[in-house]
Protein backbone atom coordinates (compact mmCIF):
# COMPACT_ATOMS: atom_id res chain seq x y z
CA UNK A 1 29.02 7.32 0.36
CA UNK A 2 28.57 10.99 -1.09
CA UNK A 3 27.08 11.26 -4.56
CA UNK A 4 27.22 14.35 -6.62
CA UNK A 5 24.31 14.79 -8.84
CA UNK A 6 23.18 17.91 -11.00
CA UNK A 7 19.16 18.27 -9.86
CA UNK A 8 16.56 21.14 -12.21
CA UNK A 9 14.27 21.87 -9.47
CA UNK A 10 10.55 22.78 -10.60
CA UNK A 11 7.73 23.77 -7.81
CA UNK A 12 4.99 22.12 -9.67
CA UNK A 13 2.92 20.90 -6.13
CA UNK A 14 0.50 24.20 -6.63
CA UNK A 15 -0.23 23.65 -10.13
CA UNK A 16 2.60 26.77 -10.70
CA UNK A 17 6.31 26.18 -12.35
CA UNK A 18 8.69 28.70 -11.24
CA UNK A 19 11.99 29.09 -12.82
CA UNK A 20 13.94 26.12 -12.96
CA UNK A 21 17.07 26.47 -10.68
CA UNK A 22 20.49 24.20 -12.00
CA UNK A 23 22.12 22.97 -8.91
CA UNK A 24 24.86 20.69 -7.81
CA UNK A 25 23.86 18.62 -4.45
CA UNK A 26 26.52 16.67 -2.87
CA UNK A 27 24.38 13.85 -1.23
CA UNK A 28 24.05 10.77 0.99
CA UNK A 29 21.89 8.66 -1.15
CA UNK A 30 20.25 6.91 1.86
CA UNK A 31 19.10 9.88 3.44
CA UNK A 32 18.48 11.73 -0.17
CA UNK A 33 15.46 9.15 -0.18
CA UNK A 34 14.30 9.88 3.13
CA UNK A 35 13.70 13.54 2.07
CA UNK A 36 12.21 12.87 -1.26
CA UNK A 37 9.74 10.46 0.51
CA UNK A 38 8.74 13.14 3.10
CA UNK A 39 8.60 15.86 0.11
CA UNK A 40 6.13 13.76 -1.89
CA UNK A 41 3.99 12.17 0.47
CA UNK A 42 3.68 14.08 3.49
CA UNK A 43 -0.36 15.46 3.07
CA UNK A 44 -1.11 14.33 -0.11
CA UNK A 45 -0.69 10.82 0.27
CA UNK A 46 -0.04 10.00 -3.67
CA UNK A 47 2.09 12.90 -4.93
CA UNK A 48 2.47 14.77 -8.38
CA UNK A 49 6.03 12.95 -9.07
CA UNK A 50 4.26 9.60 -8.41
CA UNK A 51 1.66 9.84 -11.36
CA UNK A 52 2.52 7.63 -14.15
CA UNK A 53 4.11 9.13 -17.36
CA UNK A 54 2.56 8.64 -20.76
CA UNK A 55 5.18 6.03 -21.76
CA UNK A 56 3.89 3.83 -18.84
CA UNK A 57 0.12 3.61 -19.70
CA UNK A 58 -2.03 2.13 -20.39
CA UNK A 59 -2.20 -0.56 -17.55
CA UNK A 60 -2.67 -3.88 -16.97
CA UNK A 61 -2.91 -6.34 -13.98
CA UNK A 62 -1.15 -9.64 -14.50
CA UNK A 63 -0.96 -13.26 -12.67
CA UNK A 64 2.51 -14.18 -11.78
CA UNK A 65 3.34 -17.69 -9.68
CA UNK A 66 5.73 -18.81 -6.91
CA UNK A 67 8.80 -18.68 -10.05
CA UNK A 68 7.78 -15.35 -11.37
CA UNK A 69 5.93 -16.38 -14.81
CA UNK A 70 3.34 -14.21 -16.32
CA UNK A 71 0.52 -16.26 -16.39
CA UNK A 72 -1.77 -14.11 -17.85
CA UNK A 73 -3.96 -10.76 -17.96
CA UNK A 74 -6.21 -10.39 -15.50
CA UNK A 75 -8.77 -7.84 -15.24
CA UNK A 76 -9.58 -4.94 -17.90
CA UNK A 77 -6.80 -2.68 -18.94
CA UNK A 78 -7.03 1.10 -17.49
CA UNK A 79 -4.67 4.27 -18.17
CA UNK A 80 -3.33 3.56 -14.70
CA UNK A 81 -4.09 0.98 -11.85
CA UNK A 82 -3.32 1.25 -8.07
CA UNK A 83 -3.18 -0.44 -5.03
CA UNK A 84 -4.94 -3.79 -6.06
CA UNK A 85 -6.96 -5.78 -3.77
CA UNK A 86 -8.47 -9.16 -4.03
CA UNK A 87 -12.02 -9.51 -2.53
CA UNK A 88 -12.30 -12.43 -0.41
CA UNK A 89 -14.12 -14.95 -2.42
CA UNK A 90 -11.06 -14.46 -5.17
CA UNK A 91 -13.72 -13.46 -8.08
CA UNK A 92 -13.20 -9.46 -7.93
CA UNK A 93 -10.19 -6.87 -7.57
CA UNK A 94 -10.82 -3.61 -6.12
CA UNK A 95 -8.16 -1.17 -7.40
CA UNK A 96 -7.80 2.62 -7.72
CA UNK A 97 -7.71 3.27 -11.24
CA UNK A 98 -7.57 6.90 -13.11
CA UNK A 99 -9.27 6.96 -17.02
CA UNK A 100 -9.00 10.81 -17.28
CA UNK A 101 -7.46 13.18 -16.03
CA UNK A 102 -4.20 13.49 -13.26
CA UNK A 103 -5.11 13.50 -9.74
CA UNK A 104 -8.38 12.21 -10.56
CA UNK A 105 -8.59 8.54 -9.53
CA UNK A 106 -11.67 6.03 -8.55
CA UNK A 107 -12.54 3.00 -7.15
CA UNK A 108 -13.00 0.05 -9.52
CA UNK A 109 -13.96 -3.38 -9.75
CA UNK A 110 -12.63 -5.90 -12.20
CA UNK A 111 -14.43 -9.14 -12.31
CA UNK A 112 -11.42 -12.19 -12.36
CA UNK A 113 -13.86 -14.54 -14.71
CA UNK A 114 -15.09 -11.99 -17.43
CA UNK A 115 -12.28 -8.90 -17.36
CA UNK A 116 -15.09 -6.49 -16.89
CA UNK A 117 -14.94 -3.54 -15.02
CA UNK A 118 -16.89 -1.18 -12.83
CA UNK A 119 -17.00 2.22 -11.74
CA UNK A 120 -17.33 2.43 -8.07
CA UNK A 121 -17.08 5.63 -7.21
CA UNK A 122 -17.30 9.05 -9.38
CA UNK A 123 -16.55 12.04 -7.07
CA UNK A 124 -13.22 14.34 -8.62
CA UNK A 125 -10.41 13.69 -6.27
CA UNK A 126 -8.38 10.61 -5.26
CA UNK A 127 -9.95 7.85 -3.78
CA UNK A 128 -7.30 5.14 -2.78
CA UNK A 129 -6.78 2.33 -1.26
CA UNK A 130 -9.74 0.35 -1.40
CA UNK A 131 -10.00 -2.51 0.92
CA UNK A 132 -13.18 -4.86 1.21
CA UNK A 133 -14.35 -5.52 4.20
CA UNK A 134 -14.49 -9.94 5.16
CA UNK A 135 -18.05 -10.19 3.87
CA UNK A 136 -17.27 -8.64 0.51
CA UNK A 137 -20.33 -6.67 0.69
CA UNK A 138 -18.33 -2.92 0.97
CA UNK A 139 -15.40 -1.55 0.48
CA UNK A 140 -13.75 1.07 2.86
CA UNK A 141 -11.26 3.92 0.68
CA UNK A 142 -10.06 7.06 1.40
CA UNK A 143 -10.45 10.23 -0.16
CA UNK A 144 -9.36 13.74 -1.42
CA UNK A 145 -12.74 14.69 -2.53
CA UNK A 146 -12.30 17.05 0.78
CA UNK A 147 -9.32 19.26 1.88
CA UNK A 148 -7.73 15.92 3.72
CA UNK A 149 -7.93 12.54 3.10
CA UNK A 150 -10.79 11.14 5.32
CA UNK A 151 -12.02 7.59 5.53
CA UNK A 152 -15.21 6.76 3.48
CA UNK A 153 -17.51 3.22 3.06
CA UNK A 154 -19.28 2.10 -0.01
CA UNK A 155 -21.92 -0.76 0.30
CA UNK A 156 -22.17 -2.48 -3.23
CA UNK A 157 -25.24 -4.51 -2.89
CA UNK A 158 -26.81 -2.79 -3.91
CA UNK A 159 -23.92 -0.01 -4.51
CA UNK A 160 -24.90 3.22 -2.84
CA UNK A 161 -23.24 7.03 -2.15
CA UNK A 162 -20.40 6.53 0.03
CA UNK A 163 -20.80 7.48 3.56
CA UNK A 164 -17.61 9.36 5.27
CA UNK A 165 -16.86 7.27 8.55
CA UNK A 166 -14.05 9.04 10.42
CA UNK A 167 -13.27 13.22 10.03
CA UNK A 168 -9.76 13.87 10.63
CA UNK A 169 -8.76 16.66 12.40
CA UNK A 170 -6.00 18.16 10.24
CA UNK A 171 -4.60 14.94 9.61
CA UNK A 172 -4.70 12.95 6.56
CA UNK A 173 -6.12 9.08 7.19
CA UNK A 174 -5.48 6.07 4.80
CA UNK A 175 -7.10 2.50 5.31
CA UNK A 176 -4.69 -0.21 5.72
CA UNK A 177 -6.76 -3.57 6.48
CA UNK A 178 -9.73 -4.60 8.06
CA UNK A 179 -10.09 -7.33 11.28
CA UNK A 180 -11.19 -10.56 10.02
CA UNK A 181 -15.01 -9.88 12.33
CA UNK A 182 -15.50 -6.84 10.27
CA UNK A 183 -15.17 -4.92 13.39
CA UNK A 184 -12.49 -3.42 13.45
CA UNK A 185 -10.45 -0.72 10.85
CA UNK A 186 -6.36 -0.11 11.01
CA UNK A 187 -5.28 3.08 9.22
CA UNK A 188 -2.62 5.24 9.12
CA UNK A 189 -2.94 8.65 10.39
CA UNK A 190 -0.55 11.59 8.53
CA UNK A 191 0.55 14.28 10.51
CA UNK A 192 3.26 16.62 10.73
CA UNK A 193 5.03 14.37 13.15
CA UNK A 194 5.28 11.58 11.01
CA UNK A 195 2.80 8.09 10.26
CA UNK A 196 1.30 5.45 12.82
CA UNK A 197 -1.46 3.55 12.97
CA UNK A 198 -4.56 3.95 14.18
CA UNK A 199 -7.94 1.74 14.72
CA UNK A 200 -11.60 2.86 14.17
CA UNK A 201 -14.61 0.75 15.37
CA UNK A 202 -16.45 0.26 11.65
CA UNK A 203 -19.62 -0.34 14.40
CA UNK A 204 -19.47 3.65 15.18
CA UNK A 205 -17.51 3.78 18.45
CA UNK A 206 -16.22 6.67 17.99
CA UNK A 207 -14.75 6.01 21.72
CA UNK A 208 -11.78 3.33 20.10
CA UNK A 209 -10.55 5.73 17.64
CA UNK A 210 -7.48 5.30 19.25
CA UNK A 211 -3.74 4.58 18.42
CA UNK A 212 -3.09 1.26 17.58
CA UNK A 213 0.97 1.48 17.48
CA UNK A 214 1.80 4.47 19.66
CA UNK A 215 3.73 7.14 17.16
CA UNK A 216 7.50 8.30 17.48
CA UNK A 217 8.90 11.13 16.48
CA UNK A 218 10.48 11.53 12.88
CA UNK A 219 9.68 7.18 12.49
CA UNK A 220 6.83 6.20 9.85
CA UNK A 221 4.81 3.17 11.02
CA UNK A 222 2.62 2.13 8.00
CA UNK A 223 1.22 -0.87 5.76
CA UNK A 224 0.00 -2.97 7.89
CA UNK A 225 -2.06 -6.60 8.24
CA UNK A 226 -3.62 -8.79 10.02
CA UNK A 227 -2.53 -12.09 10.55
CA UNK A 228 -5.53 -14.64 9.11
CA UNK A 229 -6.73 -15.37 12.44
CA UNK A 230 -5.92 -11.82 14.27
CA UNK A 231 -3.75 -12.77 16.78
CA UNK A 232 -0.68 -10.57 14.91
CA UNK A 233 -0.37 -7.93 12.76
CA UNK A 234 2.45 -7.07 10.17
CA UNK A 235 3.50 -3.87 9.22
CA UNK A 236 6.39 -1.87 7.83
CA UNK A 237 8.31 0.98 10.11
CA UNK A 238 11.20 3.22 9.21
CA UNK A 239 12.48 2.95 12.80
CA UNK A 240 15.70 1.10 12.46
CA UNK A 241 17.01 4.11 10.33
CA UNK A 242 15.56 1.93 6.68
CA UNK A 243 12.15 0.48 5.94
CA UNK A 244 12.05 -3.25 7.88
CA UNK A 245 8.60 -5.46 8.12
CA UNK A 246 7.60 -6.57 11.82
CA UNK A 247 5.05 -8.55 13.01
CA UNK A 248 3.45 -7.06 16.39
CA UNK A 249 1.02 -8.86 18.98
CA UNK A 250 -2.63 -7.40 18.29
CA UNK A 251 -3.50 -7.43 21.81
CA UNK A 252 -0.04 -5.88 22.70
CA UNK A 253 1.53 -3.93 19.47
CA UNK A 254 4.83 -3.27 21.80
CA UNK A 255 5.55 -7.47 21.50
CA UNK A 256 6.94 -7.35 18.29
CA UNK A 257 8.95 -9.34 15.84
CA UNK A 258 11.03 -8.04 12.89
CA UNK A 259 11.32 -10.55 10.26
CA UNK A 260 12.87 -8.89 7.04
CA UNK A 261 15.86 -9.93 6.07
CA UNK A 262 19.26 -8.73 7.49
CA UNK A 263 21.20 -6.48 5.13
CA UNK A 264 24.35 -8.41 6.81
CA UNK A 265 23.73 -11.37 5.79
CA UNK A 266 24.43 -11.18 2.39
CA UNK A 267 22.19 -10.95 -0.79
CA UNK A 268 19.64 -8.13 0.40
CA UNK A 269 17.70 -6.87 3.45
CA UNK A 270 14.80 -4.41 4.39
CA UNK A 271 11.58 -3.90 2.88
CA UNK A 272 7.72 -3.75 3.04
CA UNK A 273 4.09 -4.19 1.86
CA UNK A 274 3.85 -7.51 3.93
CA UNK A 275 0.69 -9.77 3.26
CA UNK A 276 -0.06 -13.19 4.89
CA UNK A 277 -1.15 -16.41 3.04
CA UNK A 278 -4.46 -17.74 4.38
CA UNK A 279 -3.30 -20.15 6.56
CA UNK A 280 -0.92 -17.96 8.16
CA UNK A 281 1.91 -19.94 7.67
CA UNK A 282 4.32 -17.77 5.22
CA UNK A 283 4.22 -13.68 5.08
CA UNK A 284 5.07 -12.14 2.01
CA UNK A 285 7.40 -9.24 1.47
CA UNK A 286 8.68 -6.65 -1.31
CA UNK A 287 11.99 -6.39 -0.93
CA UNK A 288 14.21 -3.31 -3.26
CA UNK A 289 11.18 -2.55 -4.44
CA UNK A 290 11.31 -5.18 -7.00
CA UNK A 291 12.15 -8.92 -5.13
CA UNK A 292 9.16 -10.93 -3.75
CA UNK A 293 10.60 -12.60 -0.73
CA UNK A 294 8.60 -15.14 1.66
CA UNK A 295 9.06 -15.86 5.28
CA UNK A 296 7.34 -19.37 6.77
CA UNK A 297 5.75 -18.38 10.21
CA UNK A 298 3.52 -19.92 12.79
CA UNK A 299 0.65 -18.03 14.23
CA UNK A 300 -1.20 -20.52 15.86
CA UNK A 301 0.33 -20.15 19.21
CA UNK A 302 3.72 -18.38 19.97
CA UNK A 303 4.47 -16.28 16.78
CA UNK A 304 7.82 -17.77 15.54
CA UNK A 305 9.08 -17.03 11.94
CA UNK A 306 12.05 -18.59 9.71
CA UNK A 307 14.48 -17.13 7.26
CA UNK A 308 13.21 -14.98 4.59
CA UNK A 309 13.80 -16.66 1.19
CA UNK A 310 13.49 -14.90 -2.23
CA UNK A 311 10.82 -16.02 -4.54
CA UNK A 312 11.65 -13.88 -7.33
CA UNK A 313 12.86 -10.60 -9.09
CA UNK A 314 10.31 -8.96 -11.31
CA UNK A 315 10.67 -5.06 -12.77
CA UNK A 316 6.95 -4.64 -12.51
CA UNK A 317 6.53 -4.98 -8.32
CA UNK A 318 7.68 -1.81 -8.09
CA UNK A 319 4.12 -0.39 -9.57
CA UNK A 320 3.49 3.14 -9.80
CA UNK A 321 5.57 4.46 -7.05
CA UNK A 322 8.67 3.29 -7.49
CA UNK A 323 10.84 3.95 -4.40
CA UNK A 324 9.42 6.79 -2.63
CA UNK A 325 6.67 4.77 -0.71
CA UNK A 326 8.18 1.06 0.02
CA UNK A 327 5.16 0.43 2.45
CA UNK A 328 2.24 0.72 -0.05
CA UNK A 329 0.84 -2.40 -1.22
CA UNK A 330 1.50 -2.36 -5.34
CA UNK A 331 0.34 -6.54 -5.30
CA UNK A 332 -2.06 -8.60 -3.95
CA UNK A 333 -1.96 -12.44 -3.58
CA UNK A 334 -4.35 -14.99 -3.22
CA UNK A 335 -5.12 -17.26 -0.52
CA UNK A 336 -3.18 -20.70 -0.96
CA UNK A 337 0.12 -18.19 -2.04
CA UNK A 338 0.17 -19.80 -5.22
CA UNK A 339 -0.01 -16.64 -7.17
CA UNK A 340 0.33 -13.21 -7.26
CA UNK A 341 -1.27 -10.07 -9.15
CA UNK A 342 1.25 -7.27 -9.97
CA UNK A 343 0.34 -3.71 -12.81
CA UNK A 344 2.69 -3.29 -15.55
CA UNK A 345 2.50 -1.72 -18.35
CA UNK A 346 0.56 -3.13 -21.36
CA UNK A 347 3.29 -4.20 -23.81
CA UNK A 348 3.23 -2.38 -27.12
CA UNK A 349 3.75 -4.40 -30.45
């Protein structure tokens, strides 16, 4: 279906306005996404149109359960919150969280028992996407402090300058998860050709830097996790034409399963930001940018999966980035699945 929509089109990516053009652009809205998502995140991994307005800050992090109740704050509030990660004994949340200024984001902790939170790192320039590694004892981000987004490790005990582990060589690189042994790092190299994934040896190999789901053209493979015991890994891939969640052998990433729900069959279909429940039985989904859907699976042997089911509809899982980038991670959930830690905004009286 063709949409006809009047756009005012401002160049704002170099810090410059020019003269706002008034234009009427017949459409296909599927495909008007598709461009709008290469527009904003190609390079830059978190774009100027994805930085939270005014009217949506200041932030909060809140538990939400299997029905989608608010439970409760959790956390400290911030002016904005990304990307949140629980560390592995539950007690902390790693996020990427701006105070200040726009385009000018850290890496904080927020302690689950007493809401307090801590400065990681202080360099101007993005750092995103912080992921602990299975000890809890560093966190791996990436970072704009340079001209690209390279990959950089911060050990916390005590906390010390963060080291720069992998130099990308004009490509952008963003980390996705890390192998339960500590080993092993998935992230997702940017390029002019699209997104894959990759895998660095966190030992200093530099000799498996190496694809880990081969790349192909014009198809963004990104998101990704391992399954609680390694044997699979779940990501989320553009391939079929929309954004779908599959679950891929980690020996042999061409074995592959996709388990998102059919648009045919009825209420919904497609999505992203998969995570796994700690016995890897279920594998969590966003689906529409705003439906929590689960999908029972068995990874012990054979990976076999059942029919997605929805858990619930909630405004605030669609986070900071609304639809532009379905495969970034905007929750995290704890181990047994019971609950659930989304950002909204903090409610005004």
């Amino acid at each position: 279906m063709r949409h006809r929509v009047i756009y005012r089109i401002v160049q704002i990516s170099s810090g410059l306005a020019y003269p706002r053009l008034v234009l009427p652009i017949y459409y296909d809205r599927q495909m008007f996404r598709r461009i709008i998502c290469s527009l904003i995140i190609a390079g830059a991994g978190v774009g100027v149109a994805q930085q939270p307005t005014s009217r949506e800050m200041p932030q909060e992090m809140v538990w939400v359960n299997r029905q989608g109740d608010v439970l409760g704050r959790v956390g400290a509030v911030q002016s904005s919150i990304f990307f949140p990660e629980l560390s592995p004994d539950e007690k902390y949340i790693a996020v990427s969280s701006r105070n200040g200024e726009v385009n000018d984001r850290d890496v904080w902790i927020h302690e689950i028992a007493t809401g307090e939170k801590h400065r990681i790192t202080k360099v101007r320039g993005n750092d995103n996407f912080p992921l602990w590694t299975p000890d809890g004892n560093a966190i791996v981000f990436t970072s704009s402090r340079i001209p690209k987004y390279d990959l950089f490790r911060v050990n916390l005990h005590p906390l010390e300058e963060p080291v720069r582990i992998l130099v990308g060589e004009g490509t952008s690189e963003y980390p996705r998860d890390v192998s339960a042994d500590g080993k092993t790092l998935i992230y997702t190299r940017s390029d002019e050709d699209g997104r894959t994934l990759w895998k660095l040896n966190l030992n200093g190999d530099r000799a498996t830097n190496a694809p880990f789901i081969p790349q192909k053209p014009g198809v963004w493979i990104d998101g990704g996790k391992f399954s609680p015991n390694g044997t699979y890994f779940a990501y989320s891939s553009n391939e079929s034409g929309t954004w779908e969640v599959y679950v891929c052998s980690s020996a042999d990433t061409s074995k592959k399963w996709k388990v998102s729900r059919e648009l045919s069959q009825g209420w919904a279909g497609g999505g992203g930001q998969p995570r796994w429940r700690g016995d890897g039985k279920e594998l969590f989904y966003i689906m529409g940018q705003d439906t929590l859907v689960s999908v029972p699976v068995e990874t012990e042997d054979e990976f076999t999966h059942a029919d997605a089911k929805k858990l619930f509809t909630y405004s605030s899982t669609r986070g900071n980035f609304q639809d532009e980038a379905p495969w970034l991670h905007k929750y995290a959930a704890t181990a047994d699945g019971q609950k659930f830690i989304f950002v909204r905004r903090v409610k005004r009286d």
